[in-house]
C-alpha atoms as a PDB file:
ATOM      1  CA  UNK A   1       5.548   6.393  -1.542  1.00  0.00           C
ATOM      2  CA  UNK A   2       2.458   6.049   0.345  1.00  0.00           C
ATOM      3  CA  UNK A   3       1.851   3.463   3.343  1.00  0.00           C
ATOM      4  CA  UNK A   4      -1.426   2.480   4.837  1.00  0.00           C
ATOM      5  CA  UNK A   5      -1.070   0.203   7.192  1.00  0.00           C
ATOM      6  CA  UNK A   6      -3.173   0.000  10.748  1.00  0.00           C
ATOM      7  CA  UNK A   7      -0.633  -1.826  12.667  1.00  0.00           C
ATOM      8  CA  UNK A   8       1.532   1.022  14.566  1.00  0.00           C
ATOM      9  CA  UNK A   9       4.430  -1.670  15.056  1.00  0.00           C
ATOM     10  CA  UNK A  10       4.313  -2.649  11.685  1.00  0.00           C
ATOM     11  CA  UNK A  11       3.606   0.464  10.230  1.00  0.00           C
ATOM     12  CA  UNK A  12       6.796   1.762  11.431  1.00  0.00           C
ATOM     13  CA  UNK A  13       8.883  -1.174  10.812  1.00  0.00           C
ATOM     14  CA  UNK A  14       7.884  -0.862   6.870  1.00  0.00           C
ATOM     15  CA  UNK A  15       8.405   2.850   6.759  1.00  0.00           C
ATOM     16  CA  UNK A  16      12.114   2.386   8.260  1.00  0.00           C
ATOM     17  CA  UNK A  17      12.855  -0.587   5.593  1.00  0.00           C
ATOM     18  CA  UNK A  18      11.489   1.828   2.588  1.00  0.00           C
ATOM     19  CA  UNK A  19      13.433   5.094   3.833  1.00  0.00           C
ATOM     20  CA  UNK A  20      16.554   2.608   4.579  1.00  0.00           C
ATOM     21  CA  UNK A  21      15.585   1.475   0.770  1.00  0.00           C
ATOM     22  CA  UNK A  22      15.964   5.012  -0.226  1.00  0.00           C
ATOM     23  CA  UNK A  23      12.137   5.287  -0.795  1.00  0.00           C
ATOM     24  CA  UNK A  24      10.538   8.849   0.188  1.00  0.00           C
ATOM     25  CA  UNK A  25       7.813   7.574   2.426  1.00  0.00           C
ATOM     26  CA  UNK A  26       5.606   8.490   4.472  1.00  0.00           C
ATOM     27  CA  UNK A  27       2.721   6.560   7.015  1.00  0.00           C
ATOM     28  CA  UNK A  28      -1.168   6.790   7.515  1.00  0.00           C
ATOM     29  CA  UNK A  29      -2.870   4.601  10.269  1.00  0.00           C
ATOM     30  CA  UNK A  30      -5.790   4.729   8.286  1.00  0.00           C
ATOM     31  CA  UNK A  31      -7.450   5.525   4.565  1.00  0.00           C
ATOM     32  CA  UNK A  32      -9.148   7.924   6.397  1.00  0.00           C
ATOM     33  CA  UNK A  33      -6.313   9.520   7.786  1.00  0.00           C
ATOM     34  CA  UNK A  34      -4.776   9.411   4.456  1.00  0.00           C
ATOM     35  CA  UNK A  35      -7.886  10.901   2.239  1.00  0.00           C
ATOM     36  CA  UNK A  36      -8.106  13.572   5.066  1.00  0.00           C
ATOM     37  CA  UNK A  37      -4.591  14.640   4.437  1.00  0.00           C
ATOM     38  CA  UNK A  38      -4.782  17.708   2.087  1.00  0.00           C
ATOM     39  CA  UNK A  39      -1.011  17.804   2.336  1.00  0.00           C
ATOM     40  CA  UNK A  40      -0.545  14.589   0.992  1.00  0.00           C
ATOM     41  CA  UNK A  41       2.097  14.502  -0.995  1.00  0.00           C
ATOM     42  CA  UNK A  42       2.072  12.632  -5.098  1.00  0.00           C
ATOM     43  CA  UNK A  43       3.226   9.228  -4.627  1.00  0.00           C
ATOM     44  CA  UNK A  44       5.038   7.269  -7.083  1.00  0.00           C
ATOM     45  CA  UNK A  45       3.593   3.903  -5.137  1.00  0.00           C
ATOM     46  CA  UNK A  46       1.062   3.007  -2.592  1.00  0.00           C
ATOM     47  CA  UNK A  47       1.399   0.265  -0.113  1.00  0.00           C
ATOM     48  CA  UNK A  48      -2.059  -1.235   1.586  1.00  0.00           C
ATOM     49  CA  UNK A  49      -3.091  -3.128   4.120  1.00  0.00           C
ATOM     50  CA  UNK A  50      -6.242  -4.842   2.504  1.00  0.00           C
ATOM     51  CA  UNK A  51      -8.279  -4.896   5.836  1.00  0.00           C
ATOM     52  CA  UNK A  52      -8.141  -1.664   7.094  1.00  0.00           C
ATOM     53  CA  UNK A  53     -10.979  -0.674   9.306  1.00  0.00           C
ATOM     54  CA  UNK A  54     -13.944   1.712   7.701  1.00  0.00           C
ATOM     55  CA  UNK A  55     -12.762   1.902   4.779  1.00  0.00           C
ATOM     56  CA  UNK A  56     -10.627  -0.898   3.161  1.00  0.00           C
ATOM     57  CA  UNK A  57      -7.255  -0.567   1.168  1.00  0.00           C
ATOM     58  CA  UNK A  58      -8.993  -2.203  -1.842  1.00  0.00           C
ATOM     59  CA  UNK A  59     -11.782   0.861  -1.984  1.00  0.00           C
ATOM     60  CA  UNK A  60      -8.978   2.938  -0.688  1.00  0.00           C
ATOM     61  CA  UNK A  61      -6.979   2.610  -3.919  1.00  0.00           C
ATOM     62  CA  UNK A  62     -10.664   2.778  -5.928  1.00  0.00           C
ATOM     63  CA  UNK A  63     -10.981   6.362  -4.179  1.00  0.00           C
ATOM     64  CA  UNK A  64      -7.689   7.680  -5.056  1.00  0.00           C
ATOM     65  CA  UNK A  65      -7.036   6.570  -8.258  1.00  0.00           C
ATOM     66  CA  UNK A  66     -10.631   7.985  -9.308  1.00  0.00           C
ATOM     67  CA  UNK A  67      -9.405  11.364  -7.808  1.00  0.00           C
ATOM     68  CA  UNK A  68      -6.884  10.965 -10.554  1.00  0.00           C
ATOM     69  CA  UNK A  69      -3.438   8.993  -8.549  1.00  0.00           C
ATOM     70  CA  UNK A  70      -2.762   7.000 -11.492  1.00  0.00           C
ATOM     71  CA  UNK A  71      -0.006   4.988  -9.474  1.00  0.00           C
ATOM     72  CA  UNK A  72       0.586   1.293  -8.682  1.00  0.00           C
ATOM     73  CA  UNK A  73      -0.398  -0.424  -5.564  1.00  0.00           C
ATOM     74  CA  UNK A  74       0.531  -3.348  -3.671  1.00  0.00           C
ATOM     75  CA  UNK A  75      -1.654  -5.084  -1.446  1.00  0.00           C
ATOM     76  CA  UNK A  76      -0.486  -6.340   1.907  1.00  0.00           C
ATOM     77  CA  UNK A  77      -2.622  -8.708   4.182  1.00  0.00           C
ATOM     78  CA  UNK A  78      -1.973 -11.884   7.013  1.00  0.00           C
ATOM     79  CA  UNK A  79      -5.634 -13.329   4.621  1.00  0.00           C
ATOM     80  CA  UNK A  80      -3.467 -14.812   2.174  1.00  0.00           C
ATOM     81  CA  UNK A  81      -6.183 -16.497   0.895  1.00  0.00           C
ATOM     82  CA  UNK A  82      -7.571 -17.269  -2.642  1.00  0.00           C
ATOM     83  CA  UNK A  83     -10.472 -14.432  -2.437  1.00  0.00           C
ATOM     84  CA  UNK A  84      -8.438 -11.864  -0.965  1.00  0.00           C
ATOM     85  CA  UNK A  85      -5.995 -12.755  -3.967  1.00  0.00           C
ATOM     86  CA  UNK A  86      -9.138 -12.733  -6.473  1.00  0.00           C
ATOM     87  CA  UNK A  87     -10.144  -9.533  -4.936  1.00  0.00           C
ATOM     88  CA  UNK A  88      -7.087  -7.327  -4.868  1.00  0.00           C
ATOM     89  CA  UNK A  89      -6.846  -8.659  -8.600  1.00  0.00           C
ATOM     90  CA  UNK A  90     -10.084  -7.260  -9.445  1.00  0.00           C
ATOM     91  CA  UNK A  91      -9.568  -4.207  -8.015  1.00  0.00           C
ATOM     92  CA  UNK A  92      -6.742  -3.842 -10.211  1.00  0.00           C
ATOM     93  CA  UNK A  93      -3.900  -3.560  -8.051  1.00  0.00           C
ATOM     94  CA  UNK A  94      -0.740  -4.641  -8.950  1.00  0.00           C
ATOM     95  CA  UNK A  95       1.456  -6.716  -6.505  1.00  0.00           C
ATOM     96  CA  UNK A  96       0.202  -8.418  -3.116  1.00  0.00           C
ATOM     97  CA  UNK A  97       2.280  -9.971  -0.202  1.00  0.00           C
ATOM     98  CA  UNK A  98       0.899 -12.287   2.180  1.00  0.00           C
ATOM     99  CA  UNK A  99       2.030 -11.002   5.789  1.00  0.00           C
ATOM    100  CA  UNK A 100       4.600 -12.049   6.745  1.00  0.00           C
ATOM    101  CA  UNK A 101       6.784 -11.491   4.127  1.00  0.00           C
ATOM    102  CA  UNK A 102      10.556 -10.575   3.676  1.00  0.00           C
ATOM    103  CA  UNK A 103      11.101  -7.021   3.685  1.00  0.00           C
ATOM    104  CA  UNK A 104      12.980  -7.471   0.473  1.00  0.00           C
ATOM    105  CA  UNK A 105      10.023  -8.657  -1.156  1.00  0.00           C
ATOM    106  CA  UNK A 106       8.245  -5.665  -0.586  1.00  0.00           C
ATOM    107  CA  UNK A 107      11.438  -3.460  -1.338  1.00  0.00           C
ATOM    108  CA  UNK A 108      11.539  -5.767  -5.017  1.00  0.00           C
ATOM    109  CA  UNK A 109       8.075  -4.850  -5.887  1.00  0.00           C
ATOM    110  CA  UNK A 110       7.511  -1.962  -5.690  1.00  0.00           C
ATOM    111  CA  UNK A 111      10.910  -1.091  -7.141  1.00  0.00           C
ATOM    112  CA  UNK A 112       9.362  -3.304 -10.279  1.00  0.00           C
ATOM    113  CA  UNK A 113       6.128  -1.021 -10.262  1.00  0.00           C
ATOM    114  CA  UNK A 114       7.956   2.200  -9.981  1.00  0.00           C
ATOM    115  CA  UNK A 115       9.936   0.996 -13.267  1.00  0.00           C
ATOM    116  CA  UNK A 116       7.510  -0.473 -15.512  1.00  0.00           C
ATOM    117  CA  UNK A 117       5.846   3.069 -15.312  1.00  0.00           C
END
């Protein structure tokens, strides 16, 4: 499980719910950080803010699933708007939660994502 999310505060209150979850995962402050990362380890799900600076979590996802990470995504964002919704649904990811959301909601899909695989 991959988490991209810009927010330090948040960023580490979503990583503690997915370990407590029982999710393997682990944090980048940025898509840069995370496309930097030679060591980055397969992920069975990625988590994205939408408006990350440089380089969004929407192109993010475009990047890494054309270096071949087939994997779902869901989208995270406070926009929870109808073009942010249009636009993480043409960029094909899966799931997106307006912030703020419950912590189980985020915990329910992506353990729906991981299973349909």
């Amino acid at each position: 499980m991959i988490l991209v999310e810009d927010d330090e505060g948040l960023r580490v209150a979503l990583l503690r719910l997915l370990r407590a979850s029982g999710f393997d995962a682990c944090g980048y402050a940025s898509a840069e950080a995370l496309l930097d990362d030679a060591r980055a380890a397969p992920a069975d799900c990625l988590v994205v803010d939408v408006h990350l600076p440089a380089i969004s979590g929407l192109e993010l996802v475009t990047r890494l699933r054309r270096r071949g990470l087939q994997v779902p995504a869901v989208a995270i964002s406070a926009h929870d708007e109808a073009g942010v919704r249009e636009a993480v649904r043409s960029g094909g990811v899966e799931r997106f939660l307006g912030k703020p959301f419950p912590g189980r909601a985020l915990v329910s899909a992506v353990n729906e994502l991981i299973a349909a695989r």
